[in-house]
PDB file of N, CA and C in Angstrom:
ATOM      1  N   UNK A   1      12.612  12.541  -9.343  1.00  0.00           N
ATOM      2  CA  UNK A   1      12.129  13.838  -8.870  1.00  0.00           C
ATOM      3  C   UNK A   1      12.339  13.963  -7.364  1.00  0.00           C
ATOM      4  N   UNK A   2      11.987  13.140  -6.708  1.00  0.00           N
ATOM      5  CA  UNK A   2      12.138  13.205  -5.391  1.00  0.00           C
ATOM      6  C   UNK A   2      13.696  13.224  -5.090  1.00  0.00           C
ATOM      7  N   UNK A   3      14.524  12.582  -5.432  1.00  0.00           N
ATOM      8  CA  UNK A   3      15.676  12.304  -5.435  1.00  0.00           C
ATOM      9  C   UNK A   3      16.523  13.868  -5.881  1.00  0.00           C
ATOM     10  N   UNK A   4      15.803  14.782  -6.524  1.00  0.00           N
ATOM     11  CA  UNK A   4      16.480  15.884  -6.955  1.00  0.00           C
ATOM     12  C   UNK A   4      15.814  16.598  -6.425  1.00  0.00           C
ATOM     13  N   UNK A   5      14.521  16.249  -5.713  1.00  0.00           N
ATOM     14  CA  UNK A   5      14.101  18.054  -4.930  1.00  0.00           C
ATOM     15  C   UNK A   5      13.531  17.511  -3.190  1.00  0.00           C
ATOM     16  N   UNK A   6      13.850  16.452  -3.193  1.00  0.00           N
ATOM     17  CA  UNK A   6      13.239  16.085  -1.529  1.00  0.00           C
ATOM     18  C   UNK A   6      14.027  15.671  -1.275  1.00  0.00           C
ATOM     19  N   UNK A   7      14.767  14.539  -1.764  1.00  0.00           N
ATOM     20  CA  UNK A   7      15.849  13.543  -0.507  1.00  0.00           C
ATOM     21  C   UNK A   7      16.907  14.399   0.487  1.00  0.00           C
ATOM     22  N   UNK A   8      17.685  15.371  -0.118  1.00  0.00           N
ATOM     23  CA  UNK A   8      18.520  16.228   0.754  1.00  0.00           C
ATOM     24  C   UNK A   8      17.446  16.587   2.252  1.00  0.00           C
ATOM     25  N   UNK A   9      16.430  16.914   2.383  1.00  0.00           N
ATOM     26  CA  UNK A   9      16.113  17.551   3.812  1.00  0.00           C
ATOM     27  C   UNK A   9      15.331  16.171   4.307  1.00  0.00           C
ATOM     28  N   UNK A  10      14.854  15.370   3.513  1.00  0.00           N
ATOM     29  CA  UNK A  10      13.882  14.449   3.609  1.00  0.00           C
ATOM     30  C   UNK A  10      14.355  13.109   4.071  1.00  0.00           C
ATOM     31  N   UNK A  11      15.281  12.676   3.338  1.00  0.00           N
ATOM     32  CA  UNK A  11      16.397  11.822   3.152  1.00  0.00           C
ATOM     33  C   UNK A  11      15.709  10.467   2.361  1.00  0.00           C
ATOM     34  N   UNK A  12      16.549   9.508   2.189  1.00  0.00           N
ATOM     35  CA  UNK A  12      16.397   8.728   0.953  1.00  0.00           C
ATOM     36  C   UNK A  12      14.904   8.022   1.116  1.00  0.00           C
ATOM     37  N   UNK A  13      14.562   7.769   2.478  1.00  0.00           N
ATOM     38  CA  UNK A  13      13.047   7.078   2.516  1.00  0.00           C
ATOM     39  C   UNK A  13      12.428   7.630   3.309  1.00  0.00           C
ATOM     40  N   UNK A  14      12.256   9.002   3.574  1.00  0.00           N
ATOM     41  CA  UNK A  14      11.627   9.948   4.241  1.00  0.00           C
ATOM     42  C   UNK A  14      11.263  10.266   4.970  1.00  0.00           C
ATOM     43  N   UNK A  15      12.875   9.651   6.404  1.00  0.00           N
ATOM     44  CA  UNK A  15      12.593   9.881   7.589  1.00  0.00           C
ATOM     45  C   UNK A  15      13.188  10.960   8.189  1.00  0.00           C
ATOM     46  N   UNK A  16      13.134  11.931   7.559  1.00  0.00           N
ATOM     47  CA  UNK A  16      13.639  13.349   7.763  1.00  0.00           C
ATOM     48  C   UNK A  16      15.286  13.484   8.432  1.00  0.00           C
ATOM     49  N   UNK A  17      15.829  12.685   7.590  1.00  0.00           N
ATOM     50  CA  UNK A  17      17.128  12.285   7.854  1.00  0.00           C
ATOM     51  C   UNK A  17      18.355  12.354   6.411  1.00  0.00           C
ATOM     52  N   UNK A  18      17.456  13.643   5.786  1.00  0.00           N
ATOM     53  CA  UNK A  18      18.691  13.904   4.692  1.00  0.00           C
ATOM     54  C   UNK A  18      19.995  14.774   5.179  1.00  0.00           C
ATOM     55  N   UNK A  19      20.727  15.003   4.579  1.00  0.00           N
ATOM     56  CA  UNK A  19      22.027  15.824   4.645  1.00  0.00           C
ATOM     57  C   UNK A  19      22.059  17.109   4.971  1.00  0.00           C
ATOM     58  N   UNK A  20      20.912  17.982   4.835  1.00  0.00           N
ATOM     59  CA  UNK A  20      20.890  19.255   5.208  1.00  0.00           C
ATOM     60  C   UNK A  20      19.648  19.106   6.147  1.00  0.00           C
ATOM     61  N   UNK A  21      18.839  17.675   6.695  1.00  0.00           N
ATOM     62  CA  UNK A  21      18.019  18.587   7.941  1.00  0.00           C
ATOM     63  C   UNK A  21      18.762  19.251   8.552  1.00  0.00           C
ATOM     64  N   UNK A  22      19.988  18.392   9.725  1.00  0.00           N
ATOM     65  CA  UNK A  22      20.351  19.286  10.684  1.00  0.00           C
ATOM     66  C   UNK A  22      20.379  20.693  10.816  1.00  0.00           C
ATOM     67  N   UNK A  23      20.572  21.476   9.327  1.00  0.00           N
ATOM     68  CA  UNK A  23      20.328  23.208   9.218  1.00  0.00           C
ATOM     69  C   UNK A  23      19.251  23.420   9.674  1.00  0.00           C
ATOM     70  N   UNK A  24      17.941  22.640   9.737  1.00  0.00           N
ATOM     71  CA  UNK A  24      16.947  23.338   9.684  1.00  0.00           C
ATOM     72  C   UNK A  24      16.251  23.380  10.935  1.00  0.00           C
ATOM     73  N   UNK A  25      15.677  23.617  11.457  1.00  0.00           N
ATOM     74  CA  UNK A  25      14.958  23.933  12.536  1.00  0.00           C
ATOM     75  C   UNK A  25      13.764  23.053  12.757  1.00  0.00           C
ATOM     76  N   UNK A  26      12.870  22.745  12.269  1.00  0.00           N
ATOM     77  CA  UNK A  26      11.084  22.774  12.182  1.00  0.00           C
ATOM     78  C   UNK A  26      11.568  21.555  11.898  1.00  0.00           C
ATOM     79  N   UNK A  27      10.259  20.444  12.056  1.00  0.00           N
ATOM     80  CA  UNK A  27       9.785  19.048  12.163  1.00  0.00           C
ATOM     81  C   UNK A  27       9.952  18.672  10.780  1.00  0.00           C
ATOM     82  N   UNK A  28      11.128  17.745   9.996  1.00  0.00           N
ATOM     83  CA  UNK A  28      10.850  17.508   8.607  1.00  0.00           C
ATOM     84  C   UNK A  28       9.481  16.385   8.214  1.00  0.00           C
ATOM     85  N   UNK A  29       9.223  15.867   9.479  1.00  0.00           N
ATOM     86  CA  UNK A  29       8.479  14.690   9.555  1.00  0.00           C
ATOM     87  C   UNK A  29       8.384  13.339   9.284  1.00  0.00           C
ATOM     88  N   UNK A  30       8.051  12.211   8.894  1.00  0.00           N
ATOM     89  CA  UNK A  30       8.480  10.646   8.987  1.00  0.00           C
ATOM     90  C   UNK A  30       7.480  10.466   8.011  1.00  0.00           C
ATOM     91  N   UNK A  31       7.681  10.391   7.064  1.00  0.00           N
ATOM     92  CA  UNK A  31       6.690  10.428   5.413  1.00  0.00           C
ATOM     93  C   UNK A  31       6.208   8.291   5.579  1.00  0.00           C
ATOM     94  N   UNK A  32       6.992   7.778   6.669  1.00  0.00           N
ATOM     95  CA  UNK A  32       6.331   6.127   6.781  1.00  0.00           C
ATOM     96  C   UNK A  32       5.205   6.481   7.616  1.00  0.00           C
ATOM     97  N   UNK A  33       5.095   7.109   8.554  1.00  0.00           N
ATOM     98  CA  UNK A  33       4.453   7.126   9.903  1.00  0.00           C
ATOM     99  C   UNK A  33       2.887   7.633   9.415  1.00  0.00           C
ATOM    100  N   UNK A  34       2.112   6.767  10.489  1.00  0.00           N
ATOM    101  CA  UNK A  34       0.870   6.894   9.988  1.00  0.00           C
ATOM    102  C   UNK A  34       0.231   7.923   9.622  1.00  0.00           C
ATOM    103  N   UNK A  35       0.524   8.962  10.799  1.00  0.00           N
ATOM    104  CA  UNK A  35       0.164  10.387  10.841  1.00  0.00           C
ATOM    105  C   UNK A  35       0.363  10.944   9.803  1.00  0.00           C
ATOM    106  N   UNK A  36       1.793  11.100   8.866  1.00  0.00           N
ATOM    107  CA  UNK A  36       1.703  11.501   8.033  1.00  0.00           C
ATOM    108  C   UNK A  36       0.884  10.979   6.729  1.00  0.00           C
ATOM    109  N   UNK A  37       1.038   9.724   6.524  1.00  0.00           N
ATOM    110  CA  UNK A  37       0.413   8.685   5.822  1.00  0.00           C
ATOM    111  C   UNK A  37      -1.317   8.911   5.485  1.00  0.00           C
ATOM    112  N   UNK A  38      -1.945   9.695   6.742  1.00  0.00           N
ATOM    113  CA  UNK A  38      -3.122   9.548   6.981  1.00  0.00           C
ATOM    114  C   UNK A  38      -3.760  11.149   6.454  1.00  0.00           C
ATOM    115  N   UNK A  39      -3.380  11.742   5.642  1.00  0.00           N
ATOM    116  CA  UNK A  39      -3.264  12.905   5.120  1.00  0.00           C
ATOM    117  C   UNK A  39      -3.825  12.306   3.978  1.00  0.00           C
ATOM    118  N   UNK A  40      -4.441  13.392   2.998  1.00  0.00           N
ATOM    119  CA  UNK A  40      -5.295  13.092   1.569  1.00  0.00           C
ATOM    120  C   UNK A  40      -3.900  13.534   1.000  1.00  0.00           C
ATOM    121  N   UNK A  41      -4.056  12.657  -0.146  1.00  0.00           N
ATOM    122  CA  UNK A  41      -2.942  13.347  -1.166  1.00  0.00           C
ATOM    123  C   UNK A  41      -3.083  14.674  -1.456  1.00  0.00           C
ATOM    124  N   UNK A  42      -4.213  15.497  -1.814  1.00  0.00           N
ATOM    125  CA  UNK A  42      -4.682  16.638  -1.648  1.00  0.00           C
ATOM    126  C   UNK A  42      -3.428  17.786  -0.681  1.00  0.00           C
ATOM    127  N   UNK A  43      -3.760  17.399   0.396  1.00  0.00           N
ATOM    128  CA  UNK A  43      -3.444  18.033   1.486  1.00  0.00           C
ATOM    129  C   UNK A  43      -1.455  17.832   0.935  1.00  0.00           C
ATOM    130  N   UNK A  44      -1.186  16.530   1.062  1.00  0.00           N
ATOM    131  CA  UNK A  44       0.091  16.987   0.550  1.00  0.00           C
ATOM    132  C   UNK A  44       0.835  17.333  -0.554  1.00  0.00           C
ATOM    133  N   UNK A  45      -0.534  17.402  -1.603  1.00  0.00           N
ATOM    134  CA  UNK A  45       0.287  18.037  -3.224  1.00  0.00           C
ATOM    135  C   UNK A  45       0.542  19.532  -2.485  1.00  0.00           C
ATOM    136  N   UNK A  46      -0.833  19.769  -1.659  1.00  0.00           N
ATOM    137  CA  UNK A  46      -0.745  22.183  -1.425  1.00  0.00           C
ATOM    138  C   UNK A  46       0.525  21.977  -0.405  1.00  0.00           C
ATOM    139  N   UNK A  47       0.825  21.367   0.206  1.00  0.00           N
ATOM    140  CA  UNK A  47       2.511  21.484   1.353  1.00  0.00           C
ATOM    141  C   UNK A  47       2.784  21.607   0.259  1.00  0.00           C
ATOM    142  N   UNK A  48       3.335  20.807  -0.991  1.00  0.00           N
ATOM    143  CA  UNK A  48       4.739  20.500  -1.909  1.00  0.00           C
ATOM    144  C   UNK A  48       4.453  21.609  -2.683  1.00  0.00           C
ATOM    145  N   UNK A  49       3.168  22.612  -2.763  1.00  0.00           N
ATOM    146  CA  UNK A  49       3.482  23.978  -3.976  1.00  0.00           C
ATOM    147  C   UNK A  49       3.564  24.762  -3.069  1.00  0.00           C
ATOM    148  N   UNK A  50       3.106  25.110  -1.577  1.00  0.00           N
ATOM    149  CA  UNK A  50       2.950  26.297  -1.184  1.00  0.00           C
ATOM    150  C   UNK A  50       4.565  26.182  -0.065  1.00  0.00           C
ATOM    151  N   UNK A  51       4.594  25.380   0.591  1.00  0.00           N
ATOM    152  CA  UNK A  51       5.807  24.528   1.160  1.00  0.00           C
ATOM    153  C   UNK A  51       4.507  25.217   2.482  1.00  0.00           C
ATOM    154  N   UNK A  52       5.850  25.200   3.490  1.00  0.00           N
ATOM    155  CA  UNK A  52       5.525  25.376   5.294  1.00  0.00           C
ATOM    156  C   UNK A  52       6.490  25.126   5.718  1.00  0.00           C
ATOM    157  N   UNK A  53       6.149  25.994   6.866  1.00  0.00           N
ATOM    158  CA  UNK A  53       7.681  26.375   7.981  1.00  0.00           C
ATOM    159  C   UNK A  53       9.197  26.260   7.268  1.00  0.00           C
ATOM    160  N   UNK A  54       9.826  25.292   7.520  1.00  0.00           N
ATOM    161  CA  UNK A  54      11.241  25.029   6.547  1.00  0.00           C
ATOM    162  C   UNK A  54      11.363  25.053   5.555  1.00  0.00           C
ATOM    163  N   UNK A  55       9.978  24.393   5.056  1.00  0.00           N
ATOM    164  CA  UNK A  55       9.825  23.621   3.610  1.00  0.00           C
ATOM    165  C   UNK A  55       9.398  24.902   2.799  1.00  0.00           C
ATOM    166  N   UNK A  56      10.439  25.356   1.644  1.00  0.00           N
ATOM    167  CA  UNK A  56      10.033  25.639   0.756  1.00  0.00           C
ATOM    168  C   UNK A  56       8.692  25.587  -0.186  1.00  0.00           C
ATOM    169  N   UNK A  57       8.274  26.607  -0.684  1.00  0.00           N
ATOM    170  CA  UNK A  57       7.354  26.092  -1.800  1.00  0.00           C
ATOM    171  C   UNK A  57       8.362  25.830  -3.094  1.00  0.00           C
ATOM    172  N   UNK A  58       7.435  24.780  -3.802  1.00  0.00           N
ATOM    173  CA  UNK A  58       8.038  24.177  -4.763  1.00  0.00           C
ATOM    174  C   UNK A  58       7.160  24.256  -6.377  1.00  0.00           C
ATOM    175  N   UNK A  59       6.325  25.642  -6.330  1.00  0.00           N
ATOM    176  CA  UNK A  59       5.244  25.772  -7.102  1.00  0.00           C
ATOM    177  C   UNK A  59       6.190  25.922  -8.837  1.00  0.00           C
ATOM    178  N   UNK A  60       7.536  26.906  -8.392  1.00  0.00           N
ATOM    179  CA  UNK A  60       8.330  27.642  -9.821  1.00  0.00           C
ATOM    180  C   UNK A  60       9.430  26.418  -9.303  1.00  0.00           C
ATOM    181  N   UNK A  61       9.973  25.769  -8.657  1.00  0.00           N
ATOM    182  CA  UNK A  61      11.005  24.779  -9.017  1.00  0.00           C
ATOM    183  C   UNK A  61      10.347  23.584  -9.615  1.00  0.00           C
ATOM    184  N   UNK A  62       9.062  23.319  -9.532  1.00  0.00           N
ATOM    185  CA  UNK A  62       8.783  21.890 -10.186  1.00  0.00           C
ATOM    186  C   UNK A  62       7.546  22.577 -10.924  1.00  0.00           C
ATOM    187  N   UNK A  63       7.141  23.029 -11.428  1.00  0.00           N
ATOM    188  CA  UNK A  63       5.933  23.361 -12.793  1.00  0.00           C
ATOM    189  C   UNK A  63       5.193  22.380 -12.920  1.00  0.00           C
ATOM    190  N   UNK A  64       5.360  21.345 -13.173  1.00  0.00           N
ATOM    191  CA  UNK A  64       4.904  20.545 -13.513  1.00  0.00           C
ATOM    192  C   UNK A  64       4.027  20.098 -12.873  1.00  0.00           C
ATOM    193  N   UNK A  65       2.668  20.009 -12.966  1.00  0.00           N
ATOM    194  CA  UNK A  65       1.754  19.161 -11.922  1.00  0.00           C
ATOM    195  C   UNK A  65       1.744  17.414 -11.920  1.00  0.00           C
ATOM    196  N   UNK A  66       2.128  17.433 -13.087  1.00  0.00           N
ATOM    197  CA  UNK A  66       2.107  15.508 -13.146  1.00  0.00           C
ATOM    198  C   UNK A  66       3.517  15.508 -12.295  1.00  0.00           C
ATOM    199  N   UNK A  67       4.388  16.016 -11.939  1.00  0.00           N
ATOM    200  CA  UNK A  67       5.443  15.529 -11.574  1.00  0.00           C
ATOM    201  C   UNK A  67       5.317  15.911 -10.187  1.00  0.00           C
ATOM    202  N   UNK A  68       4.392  17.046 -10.046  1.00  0.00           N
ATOM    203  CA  UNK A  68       4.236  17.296  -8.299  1.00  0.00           C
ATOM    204  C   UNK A  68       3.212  16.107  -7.782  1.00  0.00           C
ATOM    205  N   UNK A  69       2.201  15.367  -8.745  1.00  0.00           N
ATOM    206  CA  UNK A  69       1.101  14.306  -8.374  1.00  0.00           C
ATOM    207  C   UNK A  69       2.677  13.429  -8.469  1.00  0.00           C
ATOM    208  N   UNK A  70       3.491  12.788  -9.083  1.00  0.00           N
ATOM    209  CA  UNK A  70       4.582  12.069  -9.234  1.00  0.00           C
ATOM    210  C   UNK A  70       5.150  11.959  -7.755  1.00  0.00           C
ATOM    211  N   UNK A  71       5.677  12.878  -7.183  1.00  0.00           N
ATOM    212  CA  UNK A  71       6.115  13.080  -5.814  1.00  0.00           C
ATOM    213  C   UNK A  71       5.301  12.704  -4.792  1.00  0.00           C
ATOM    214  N   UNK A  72       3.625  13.036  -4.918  1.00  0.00           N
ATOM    215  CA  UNK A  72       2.869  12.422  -3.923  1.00  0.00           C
ATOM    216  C   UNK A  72       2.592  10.881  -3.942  1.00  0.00           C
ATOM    217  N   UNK A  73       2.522  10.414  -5.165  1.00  0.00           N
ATOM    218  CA  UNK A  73       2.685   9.020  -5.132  1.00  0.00           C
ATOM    219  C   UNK A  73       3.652   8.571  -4.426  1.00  0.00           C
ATOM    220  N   UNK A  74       5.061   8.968  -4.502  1.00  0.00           N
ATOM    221  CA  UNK A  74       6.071   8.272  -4.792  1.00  0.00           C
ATOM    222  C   UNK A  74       6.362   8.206  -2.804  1.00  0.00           C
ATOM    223  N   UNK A  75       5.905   9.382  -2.369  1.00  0.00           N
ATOM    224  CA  UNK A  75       5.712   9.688  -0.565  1.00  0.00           C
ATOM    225  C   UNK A  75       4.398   8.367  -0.309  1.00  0.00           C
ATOM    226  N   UNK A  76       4.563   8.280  -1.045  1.00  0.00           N
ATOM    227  CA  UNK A  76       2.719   7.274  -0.705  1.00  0.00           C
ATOM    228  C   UNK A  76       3.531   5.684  -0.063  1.00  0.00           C
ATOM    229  N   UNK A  77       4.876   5.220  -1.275  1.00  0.00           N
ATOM    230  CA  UNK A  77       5.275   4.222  -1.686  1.00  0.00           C
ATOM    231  C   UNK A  77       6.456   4.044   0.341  1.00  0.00           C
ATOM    232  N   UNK A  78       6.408   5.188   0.687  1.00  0.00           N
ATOM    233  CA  UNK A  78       7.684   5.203   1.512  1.00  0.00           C
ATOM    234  C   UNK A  78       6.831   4.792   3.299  1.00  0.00           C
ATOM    235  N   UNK A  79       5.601   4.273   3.113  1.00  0.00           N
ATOM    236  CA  UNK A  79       4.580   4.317   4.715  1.00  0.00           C
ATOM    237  C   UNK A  79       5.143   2.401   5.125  1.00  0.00           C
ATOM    238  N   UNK A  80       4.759   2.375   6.105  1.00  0.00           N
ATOM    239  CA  UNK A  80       5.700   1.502   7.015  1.00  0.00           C
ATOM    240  C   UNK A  80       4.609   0.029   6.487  1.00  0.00           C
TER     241      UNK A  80
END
């Protein structure tokens, strides 16, 4: 999942170093770094449906809530 809807802006271990940041403008952020790390899963399931700034919402591309909780785990697995 991540691999088909995050790695392109995100990049493979989520140091905002996929193939299409450079298009984008706004902070993709460092998904190892504490700061981000230090966020409730909560807080980053509503980014991944509602999105922000660059980031798309992802509420009608991924339906699925086990697979949007899937994605927050899987950001969990990528902290330093």
């Amino acid at each position: 999942m991540y691999a088909k809807h995050c790695a392109s802006c995100h990049g493979k271990k989520g140091l905002g170093d996929g193939s299409k940041a450079p298009e984008l403008k706004g902070d993709l952020g460092d998904f190892s770094s504490a700061e981000f790390q230090k966020q409730t899963d909560g807080e980053i399931f509503y980014k991944l449906i509602d999105g922000r700034d660059d980031m798309p919402a992802f509420a009608k591309k991924m339906a699925s809530e086990e697979d949007r909780w899937l994605i927050v785990n899987f950001v969990r697995t990528l902290k330093k």
